[in-house]
C-alpha atoms as a PDB file:
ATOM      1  CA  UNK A   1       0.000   0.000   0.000  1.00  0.00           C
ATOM      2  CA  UNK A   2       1.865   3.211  -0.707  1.00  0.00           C
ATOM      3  CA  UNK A   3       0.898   7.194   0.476  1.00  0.00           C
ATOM      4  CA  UNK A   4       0.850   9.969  -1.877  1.00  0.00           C
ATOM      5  CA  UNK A   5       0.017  13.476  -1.218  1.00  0.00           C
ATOM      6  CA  UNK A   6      -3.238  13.887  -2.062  1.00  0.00           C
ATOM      7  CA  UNK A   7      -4.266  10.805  -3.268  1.00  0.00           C
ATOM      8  CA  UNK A   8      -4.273   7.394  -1.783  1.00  0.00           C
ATOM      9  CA  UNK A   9      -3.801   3.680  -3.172  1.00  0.00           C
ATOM     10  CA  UNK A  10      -6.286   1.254  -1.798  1.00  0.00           C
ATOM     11  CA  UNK A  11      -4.503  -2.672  -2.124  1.00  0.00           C
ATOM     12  CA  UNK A  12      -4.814  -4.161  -5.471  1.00  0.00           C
ATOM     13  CA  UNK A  13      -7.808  -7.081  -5.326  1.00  0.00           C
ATOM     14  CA  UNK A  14      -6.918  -8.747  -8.737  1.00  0.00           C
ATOM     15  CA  UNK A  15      -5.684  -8.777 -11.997  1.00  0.00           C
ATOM     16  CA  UNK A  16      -8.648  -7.305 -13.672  1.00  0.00           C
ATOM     17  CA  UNK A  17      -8.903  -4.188 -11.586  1.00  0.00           C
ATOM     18  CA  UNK A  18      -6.368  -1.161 -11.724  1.00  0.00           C
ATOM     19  CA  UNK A  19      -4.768   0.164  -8.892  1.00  0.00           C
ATOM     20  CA  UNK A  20      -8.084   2.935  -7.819  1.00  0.00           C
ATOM     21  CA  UNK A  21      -6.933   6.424  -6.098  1.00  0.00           C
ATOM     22  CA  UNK A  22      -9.382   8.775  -4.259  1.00  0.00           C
ATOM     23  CA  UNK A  23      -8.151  12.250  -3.280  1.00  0.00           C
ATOM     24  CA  UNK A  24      -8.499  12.882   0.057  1.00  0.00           C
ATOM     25  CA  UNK A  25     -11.261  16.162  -0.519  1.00  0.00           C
ATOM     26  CA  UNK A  26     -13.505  13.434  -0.801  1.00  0.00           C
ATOM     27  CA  UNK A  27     -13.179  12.019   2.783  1.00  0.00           C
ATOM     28  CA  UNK A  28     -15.307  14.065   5.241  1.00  0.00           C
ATOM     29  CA  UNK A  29     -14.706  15.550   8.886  1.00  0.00           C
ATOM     30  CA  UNK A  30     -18.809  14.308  10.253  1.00  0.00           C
ATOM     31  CA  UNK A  31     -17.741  14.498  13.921  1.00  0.00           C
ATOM     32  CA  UNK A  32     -19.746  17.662  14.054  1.00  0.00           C
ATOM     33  CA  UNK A  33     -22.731  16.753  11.967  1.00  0.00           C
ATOM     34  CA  UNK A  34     -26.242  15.482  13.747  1.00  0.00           C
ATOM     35  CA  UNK A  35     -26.918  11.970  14.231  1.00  0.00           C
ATOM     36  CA  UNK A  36     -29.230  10.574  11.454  1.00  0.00           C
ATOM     37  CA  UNK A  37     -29.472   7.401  12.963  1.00  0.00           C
ATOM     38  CA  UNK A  38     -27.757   5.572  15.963  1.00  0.00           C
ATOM     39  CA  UNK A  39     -28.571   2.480  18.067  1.00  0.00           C
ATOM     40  CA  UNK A  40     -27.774   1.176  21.465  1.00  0.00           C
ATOM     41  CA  UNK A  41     -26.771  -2.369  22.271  1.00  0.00           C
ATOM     42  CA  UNK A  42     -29.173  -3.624  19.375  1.00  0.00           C
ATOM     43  CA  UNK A  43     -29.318  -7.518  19.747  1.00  0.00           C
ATOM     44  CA  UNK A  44     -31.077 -10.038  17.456  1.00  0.00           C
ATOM     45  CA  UNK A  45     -31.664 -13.563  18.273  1.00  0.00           C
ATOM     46  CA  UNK A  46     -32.764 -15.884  16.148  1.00  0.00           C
ATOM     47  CA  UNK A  47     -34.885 -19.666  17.715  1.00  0.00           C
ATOM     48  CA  UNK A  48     -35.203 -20.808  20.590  1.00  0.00           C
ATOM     49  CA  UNK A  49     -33.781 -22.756  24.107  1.00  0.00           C
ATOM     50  CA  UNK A  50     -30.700 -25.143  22.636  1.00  0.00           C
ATOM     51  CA  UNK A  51     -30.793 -24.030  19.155  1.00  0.00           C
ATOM     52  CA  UNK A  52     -30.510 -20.258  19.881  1.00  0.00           C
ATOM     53  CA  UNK A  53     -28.475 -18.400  17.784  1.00  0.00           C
ATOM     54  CA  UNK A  54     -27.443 -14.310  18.116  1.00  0.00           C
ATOM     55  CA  UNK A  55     -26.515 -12.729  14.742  1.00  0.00           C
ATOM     56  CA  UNK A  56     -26.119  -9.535  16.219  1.00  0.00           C
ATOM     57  CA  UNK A  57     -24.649  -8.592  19.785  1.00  0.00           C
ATOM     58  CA  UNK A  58     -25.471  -5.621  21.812  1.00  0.00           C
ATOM     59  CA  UNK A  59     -23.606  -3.121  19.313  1.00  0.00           C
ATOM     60  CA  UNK A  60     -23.361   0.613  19.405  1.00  0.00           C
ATOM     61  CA  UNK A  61     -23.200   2.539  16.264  1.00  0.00           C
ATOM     62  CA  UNK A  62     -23.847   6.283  15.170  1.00  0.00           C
ATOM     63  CA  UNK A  63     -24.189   7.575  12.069  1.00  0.00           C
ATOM     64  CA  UNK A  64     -24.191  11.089  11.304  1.00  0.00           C
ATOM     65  CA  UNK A  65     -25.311  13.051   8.810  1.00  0.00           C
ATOM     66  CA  UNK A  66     -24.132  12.978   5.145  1.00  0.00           C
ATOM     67  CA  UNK A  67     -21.698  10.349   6.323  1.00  0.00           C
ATOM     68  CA  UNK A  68     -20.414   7.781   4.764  1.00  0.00           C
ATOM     69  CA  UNK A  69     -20.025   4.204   6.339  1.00  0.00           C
ATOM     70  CA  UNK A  70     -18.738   1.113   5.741  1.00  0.00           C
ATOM     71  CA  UNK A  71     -19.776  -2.026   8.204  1.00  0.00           C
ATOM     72  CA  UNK A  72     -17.468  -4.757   6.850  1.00  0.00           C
ATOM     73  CA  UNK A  73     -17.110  -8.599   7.671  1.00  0.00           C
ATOM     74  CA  UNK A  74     -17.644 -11.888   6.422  1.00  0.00           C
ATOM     75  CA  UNK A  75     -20.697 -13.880   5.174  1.00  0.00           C
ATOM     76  CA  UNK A  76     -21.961 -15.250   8.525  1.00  0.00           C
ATOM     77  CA  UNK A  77     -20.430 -11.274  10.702  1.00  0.00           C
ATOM     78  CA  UNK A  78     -23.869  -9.992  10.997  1.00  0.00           C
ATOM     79  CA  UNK A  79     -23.987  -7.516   8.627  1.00  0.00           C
ATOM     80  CA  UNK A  80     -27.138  -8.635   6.711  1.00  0.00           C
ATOM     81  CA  UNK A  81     -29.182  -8.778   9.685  1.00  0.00           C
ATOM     82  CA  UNK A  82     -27.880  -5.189  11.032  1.00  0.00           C
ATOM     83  CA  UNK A  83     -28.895  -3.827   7.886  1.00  0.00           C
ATOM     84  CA  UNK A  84     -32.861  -5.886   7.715  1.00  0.00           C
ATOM     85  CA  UNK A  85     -32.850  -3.971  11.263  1.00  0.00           C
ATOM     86  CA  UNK A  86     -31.711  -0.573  10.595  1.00  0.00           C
ATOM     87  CA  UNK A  87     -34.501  -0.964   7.370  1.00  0.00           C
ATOM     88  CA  UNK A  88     -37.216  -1.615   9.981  1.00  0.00           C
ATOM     89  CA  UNK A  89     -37.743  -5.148   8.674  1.00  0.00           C
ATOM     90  CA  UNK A  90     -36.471  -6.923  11.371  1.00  0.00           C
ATOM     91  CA  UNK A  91     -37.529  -5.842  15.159  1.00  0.00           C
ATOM     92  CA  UNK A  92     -34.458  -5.807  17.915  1.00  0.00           C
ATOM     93  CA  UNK A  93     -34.500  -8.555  20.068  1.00  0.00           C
ATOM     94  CA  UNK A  94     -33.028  -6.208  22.620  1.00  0.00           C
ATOM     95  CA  UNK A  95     -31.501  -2.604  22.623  1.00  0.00           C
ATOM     96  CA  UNK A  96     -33.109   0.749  20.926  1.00  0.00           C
ATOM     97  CA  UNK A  97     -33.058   1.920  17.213  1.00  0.00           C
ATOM     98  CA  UNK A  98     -32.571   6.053  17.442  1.00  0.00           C
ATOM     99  CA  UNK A  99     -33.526   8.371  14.287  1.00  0.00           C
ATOM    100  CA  UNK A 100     -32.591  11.477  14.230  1.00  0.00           C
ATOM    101  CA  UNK A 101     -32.195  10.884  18.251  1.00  0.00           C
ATOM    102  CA  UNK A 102     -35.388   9.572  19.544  1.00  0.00           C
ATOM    103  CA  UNK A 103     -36.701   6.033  19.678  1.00  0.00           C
ATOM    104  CA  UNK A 104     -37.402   5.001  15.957  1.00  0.00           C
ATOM    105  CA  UNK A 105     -41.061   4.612  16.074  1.00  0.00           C
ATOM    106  CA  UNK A 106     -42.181   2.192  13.229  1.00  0.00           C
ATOM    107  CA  UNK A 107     -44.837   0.711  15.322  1.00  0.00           C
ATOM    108  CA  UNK A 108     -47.725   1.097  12.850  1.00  0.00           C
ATOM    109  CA  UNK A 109     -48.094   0.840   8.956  1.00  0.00           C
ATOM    110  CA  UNK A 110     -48.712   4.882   8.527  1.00  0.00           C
ATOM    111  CA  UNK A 111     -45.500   5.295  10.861  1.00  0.00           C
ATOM    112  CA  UNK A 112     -43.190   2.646   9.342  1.00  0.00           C
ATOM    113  CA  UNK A 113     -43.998   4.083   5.474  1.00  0.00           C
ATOM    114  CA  UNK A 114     -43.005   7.805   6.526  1.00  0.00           C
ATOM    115  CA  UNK A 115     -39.692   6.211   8.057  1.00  0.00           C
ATOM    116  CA  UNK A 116     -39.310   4.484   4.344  1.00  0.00           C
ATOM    117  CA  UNK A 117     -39.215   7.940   2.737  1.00  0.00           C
ATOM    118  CA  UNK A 118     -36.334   8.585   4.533  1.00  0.00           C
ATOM    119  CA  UNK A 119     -34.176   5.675   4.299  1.00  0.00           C
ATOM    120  CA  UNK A 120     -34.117   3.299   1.177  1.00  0.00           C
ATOM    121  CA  UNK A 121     -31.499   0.887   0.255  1.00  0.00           C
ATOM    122  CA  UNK A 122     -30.046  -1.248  -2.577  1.00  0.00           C
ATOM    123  CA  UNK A 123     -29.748  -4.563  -2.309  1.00  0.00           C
ATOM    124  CA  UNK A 124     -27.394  -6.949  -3.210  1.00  0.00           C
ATOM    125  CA  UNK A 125     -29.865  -9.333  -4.934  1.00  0.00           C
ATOM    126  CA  UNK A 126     -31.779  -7.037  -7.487  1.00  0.00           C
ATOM    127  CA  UNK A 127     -33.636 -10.129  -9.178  1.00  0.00           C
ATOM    128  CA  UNK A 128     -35.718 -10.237  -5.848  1.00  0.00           C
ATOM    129  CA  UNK A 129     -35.582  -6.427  -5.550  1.00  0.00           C
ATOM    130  CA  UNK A 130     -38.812  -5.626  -8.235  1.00  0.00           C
ATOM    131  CA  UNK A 131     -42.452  -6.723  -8.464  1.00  0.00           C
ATOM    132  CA  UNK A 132     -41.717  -9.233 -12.004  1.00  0.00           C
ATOM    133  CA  UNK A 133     -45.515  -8.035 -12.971  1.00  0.00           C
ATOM    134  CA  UNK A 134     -44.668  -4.067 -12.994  1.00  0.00           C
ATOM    135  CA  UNK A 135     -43.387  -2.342 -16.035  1.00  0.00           C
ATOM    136  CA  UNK A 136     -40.149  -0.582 -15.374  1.00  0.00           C
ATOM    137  CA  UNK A 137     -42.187   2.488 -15.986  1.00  0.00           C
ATOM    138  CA  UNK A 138     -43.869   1.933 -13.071  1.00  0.00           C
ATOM    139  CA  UNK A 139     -41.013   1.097 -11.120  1.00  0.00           C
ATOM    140  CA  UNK A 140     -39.988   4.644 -11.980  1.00  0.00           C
ATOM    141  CA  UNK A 141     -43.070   6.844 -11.816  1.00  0.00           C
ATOM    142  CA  UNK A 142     -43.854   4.895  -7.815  1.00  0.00           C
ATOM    143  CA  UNK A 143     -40.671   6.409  -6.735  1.00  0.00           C
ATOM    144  CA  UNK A 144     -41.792  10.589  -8.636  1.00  0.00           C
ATOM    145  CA  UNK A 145     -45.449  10.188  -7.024  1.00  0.00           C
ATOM    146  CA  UNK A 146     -43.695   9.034  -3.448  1.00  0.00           C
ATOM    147  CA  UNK A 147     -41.912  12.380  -3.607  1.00  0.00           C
ATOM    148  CA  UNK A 148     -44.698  14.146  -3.890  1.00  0.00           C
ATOM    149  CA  UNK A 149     -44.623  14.286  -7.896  1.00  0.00           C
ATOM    150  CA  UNK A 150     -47.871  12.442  -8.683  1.00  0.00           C
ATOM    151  CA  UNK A 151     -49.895  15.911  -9.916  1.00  0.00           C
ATOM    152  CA  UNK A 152     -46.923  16.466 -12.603  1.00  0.00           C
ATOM    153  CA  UNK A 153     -47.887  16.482 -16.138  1.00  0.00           C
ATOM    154  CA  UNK A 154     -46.699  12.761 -18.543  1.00  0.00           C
ATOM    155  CA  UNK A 155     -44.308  14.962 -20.027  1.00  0.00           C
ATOM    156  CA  UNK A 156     -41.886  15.881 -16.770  1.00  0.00           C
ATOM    157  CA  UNK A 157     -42.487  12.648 -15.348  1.00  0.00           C
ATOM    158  CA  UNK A 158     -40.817  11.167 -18.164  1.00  0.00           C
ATOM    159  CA  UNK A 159     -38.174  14.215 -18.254  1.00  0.00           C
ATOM    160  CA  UNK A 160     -37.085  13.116 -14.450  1.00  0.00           C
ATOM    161  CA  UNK A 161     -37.000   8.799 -16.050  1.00  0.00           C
ATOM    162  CA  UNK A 162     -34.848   9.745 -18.397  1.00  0.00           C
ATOM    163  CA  UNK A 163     -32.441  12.098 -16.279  1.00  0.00           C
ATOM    164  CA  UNK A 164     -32.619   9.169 -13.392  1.00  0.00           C
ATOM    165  CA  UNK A 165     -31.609   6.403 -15.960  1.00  0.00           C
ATOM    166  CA  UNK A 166     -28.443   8.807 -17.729  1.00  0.00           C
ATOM    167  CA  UNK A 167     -27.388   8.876 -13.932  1.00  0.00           C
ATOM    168  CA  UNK A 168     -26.767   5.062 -13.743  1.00  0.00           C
ATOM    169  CA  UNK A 169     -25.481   5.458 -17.754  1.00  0.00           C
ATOM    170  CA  UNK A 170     -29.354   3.587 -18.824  1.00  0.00           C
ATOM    171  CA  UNK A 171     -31.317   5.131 -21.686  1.00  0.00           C
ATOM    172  CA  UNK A 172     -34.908   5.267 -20.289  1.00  0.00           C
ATOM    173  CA  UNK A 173     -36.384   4.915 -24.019  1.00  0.00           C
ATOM    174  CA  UNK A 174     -34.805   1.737 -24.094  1.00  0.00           C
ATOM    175  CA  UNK A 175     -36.207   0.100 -21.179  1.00  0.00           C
ATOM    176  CA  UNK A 176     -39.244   1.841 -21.326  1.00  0.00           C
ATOM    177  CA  UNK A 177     -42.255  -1.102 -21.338  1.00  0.00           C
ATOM    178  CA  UNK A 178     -40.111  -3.463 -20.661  1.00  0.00           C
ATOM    179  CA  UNK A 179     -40.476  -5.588 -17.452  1.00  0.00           C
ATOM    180  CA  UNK A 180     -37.699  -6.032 -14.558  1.00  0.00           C
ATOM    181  CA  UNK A 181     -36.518  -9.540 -15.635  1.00  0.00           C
ATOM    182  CA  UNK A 182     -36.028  -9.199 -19.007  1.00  0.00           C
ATOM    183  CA  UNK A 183     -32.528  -6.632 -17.973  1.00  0.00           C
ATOM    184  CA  UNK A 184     -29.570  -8.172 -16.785  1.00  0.00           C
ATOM    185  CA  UNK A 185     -28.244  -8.242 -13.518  1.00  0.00           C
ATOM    186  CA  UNK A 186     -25.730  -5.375 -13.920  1.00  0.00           C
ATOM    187  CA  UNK A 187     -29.149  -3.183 -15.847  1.00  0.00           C
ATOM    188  CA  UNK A 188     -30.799  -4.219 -12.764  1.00  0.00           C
ATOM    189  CA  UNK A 189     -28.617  -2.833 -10.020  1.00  0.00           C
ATOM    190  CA  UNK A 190     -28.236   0.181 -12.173  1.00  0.00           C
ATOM    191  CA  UNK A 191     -32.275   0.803 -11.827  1.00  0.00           C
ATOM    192  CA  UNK A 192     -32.312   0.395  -8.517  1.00  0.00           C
ATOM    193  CA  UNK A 193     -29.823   3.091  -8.046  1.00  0.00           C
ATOM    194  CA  UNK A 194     -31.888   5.214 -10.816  1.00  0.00           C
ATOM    195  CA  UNK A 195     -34.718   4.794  -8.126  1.00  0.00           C
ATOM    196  CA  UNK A 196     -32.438   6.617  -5.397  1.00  0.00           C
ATOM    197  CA  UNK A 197     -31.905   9.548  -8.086  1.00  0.00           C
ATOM    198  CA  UNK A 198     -35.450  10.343  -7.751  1.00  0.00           C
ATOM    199  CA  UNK A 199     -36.552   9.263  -4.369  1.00  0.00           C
ATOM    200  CA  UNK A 200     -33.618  11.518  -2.707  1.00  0.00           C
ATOM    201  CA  UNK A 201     -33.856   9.452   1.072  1.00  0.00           C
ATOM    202  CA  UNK A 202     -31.656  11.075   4.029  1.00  0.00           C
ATOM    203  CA  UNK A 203     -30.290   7.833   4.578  1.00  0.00           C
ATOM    204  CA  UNK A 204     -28.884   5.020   1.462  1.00  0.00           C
ATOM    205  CA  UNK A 205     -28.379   1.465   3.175  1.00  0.00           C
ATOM    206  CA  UNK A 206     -26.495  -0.076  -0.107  1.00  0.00           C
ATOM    207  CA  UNK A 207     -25.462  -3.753   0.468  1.00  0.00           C
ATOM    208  CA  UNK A 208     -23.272  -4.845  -1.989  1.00  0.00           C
ATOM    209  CA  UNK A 209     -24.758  -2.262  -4.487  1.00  0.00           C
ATOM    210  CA  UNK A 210     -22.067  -3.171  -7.597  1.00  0.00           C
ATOM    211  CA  UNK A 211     -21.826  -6.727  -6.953  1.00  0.00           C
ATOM    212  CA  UNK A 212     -23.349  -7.615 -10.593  1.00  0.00           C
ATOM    213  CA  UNK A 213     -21.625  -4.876 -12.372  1.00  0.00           C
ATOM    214  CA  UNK A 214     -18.732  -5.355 -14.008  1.00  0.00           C
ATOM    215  CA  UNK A 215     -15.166  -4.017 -12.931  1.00  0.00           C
ATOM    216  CA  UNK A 216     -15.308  -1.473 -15.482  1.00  0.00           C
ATOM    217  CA  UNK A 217     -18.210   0.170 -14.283  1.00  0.00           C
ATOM    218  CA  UNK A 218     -17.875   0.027 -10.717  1.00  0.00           C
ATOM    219  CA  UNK A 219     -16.280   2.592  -9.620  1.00  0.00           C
ATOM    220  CA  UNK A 220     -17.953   4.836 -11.731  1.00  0.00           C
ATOM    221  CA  UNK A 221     -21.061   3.678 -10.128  1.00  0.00           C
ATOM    222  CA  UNK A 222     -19.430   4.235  -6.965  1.00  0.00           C
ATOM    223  CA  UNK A 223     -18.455   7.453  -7.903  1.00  0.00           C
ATOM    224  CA  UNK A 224     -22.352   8.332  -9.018  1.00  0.00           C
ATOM    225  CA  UNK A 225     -23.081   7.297  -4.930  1.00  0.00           C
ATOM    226  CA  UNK A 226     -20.554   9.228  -4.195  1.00  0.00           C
ATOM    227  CA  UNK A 227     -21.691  12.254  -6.051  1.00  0.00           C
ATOM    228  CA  UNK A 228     -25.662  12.314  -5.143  1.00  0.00           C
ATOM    229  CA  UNK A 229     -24.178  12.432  -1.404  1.00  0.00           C
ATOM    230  CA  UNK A 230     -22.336  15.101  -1.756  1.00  0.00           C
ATOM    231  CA  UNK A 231     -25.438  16.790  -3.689  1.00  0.00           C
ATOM    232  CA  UNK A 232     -28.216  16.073  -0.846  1.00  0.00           C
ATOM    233  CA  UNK A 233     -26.003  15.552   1.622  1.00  0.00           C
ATOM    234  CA  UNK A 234     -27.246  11.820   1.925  1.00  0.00           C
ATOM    235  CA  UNK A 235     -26.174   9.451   4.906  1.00  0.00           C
ATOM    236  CA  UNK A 236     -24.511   6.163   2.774  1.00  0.00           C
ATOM    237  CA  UNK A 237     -24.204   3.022   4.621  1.00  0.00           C
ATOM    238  CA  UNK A 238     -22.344   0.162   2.703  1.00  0.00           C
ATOM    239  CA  UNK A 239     -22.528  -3.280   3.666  1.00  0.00           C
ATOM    240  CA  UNK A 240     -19.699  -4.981   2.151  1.00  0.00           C
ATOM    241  CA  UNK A 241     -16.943  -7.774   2.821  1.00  0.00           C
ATOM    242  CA  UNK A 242     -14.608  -6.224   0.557  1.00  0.00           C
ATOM    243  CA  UNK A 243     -12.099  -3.842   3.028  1.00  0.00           C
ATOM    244  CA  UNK A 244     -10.301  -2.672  -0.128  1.00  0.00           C
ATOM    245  CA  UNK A 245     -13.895  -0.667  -1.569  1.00  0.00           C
ATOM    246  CA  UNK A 246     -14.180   0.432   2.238  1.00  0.00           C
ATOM    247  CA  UNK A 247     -11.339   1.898   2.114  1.00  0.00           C
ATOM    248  CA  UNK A 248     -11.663   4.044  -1.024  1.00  0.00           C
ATOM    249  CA  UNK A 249     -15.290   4.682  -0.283  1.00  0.00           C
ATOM    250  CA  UNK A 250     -15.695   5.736   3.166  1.00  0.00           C
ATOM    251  CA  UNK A 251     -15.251   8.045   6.316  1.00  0.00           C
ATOM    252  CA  UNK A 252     -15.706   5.591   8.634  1.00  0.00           C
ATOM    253  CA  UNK A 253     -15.455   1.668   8.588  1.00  0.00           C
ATOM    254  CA  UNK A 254     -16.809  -0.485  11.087  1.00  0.00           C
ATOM    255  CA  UNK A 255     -15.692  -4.188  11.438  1.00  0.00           C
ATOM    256  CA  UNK A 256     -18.170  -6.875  12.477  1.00  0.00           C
ATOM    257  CA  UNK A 257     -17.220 -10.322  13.389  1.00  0.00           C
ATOM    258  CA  UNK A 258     -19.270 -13.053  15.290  1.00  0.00           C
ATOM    259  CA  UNK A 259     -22.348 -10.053  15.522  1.00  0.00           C
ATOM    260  CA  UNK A 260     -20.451  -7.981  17.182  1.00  0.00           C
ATOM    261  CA  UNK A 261     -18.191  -4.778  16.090  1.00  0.00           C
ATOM    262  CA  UNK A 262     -14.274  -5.145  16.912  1.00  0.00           C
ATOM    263  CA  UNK A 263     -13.471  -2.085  15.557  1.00  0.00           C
ATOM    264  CA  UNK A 264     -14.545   1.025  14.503  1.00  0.00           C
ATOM    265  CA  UNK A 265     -13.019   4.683  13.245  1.00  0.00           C
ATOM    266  CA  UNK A 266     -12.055   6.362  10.071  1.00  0.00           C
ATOM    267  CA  UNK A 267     -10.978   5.236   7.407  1.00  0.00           C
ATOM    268  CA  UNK A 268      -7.574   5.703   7.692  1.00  0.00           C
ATOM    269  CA  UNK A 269      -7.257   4.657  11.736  1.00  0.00           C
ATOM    270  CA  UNK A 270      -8.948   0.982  10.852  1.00  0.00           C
ATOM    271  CA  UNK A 271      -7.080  -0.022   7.057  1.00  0.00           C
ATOM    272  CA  UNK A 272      -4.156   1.708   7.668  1.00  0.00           C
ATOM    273  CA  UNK A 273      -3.261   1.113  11.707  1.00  0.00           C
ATOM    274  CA  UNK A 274      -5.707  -1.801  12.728  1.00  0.00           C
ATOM    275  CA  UNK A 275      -5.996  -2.671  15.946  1.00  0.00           C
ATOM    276  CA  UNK A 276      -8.125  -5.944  15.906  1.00  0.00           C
ATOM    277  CA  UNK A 277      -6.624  -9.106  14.843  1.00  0.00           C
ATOM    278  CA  UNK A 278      -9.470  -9.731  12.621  1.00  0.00           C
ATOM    279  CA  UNK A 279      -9.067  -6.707  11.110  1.00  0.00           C
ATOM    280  CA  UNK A 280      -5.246  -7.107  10.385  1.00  0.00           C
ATOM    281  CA  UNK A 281      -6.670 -10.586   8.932  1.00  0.00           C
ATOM    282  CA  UNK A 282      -9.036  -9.343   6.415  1.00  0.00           C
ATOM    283  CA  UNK A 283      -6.138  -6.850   5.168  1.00  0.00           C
ATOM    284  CA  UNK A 284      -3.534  -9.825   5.010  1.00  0.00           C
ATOM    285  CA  UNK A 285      -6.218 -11.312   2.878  1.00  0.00           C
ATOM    286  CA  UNK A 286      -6.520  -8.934   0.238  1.00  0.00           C
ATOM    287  CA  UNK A 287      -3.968 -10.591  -2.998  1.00  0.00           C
ATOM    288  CA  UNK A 288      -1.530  -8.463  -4.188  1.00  0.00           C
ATOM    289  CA  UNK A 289      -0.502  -8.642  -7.300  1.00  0.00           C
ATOM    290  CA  UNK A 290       3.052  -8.199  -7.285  1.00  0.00           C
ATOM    291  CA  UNK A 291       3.349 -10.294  -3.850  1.00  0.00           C
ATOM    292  CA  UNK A 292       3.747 -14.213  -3.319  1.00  0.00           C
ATOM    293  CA  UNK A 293      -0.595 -14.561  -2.089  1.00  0.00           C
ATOM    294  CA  UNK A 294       0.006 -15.808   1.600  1.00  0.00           C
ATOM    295  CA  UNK A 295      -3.049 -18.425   1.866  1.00  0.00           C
ATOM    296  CA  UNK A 296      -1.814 -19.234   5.411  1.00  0.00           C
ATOM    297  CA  UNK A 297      -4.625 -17.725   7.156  1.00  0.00           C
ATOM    298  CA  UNK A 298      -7.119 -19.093   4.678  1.00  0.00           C
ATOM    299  CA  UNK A 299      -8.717 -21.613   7.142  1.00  0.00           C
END
């Protein structure tokens, strides 16, 4: 890993990807900025008596505004089931969800879809992301009349499409009629991030968000994320196992392992002087090109 003035080199992850810099105006001082959304020793347990089993345990997080955040670990950490919480579709098994510092309150079906228009998310899987029997038209025009958009004339409606699909690098008059599942999976992921475009939520829970696109377009999708938050000054959450994208991405990085976080602080503090061995393990796992791969702690 090597340190240049005003740029930095994230570690190499294979032989199809160039070496990715990020100048450093991009990372962000948040320490100052309100809490969007914070929780206190938020638990989830999943069965019962003998076959219990906690994916998440009693962790503390904050996340402030127009932050951006990357909770990293492997399959198995946690992170999925953080993330179904933080959404509102899973309930805490113990501990307290805060938005914008009170109790989250997504007790009814009025409260929980006025918490939705404020924090949206891309998933990972987009092929289980859209209704198959709506139109991507539809898709789109869900997201303008959620906003508040639903008394615009045909014509603007499909002026904000188009603009939302040249965001993600789509052409709206070519997926126009055309249903979810006849894109690919790359298209797919792209739409879903055409649907943040226009929706515009305080907070962007993104797990995985380029893990069907291909290397070439990734990180100018990334980049796309990265602009739109510094336009609306949108809190970004990233779940991701991959510490090199955390790296390049983020302002903060939080490492989960077993459900619970081992370590947690910018960017810079957790990739560049880690702390936890786990940490120092998912660095040492990263391949380097020009280095003999050390499969030693592959277990």
């Amino acid at each position: 890993m090597k340190t240049e003035e005003n740029t930095k080199v994230i570690p190499e992850k294979d032989n199809s990807e160039k070496n990715t810099t990020v100048s450093l105006d991009r990372r962000r001082d948040v320490s100052k900025n309100p809490l969007c959304l914070s929780g206190k020793g938020v638990t989830r347990v999943f069965g019962f008596g003998a076959k219990q089993m906690t994916a998440v345990d009693h962790v503390d997080f904050e996340f402030r505004e127009g932050e951006l955040v990357s909770i990293v670990g492997e399959s198995g950490s946690g992170k999925t089931t953080l993330s179904k919480m933080l959404l509102g579709l899973l309930a805490p098994s113990e501990g307290q969800i805060y938005f914008r510092g009170q109790p989250r309150d997504i007790s009814t079906r009025a409260k929980k879809k006025e918490y939705w228009k404020n924090i949206q998310a891309i998933f990972q899987d987009p092929f289980s992301s859209f209704n198959v029997f709506n139109k991507i038209d539809t898709v789109l025009l869900d997201c303008i009349n959620m906003t508040g958009g639903k008394s615009l004339s045909m014509e603007k409606k499909t002026e904000m499409m188009t603009e939302a699909c040249s965001f993600v690098n789509l052409k709206f008059a070519e997926l126009t009629n055309k249903y979810p599942f006849e894109l690919s999976g790359g298209q797919m992921q792209r739409l879903m991030i055409a649907r943040i475009f226009l929706l515009k939520p305080k907070i962007l829970l993104a797990d995985e968000p380029t893990s069907m696109i291909d290397a070439c377009s990734r990180a100018t999708i990334l980049d796309m994320l990265l602009n739109l938050r510094d336009e609306i000054g949108m809190t970004v959450i990233f779940i991701t196992h991959d510490i090199g994208l955390a790296y390049y991405i983020s302002d903060t990085v939080y490492i989960m392992e077993h459900g619970k976080f081992v370590e947690h602080g910018s960017a810079d503090e957790v990739i560049l002087t880690p702390k936890a061995a786990y940490t120092k393990r998912l660095i040492s796992d990263v391949p380097k090109i020009h280095e003999p791969w050390d499969l030693s702690t592959v277990e």
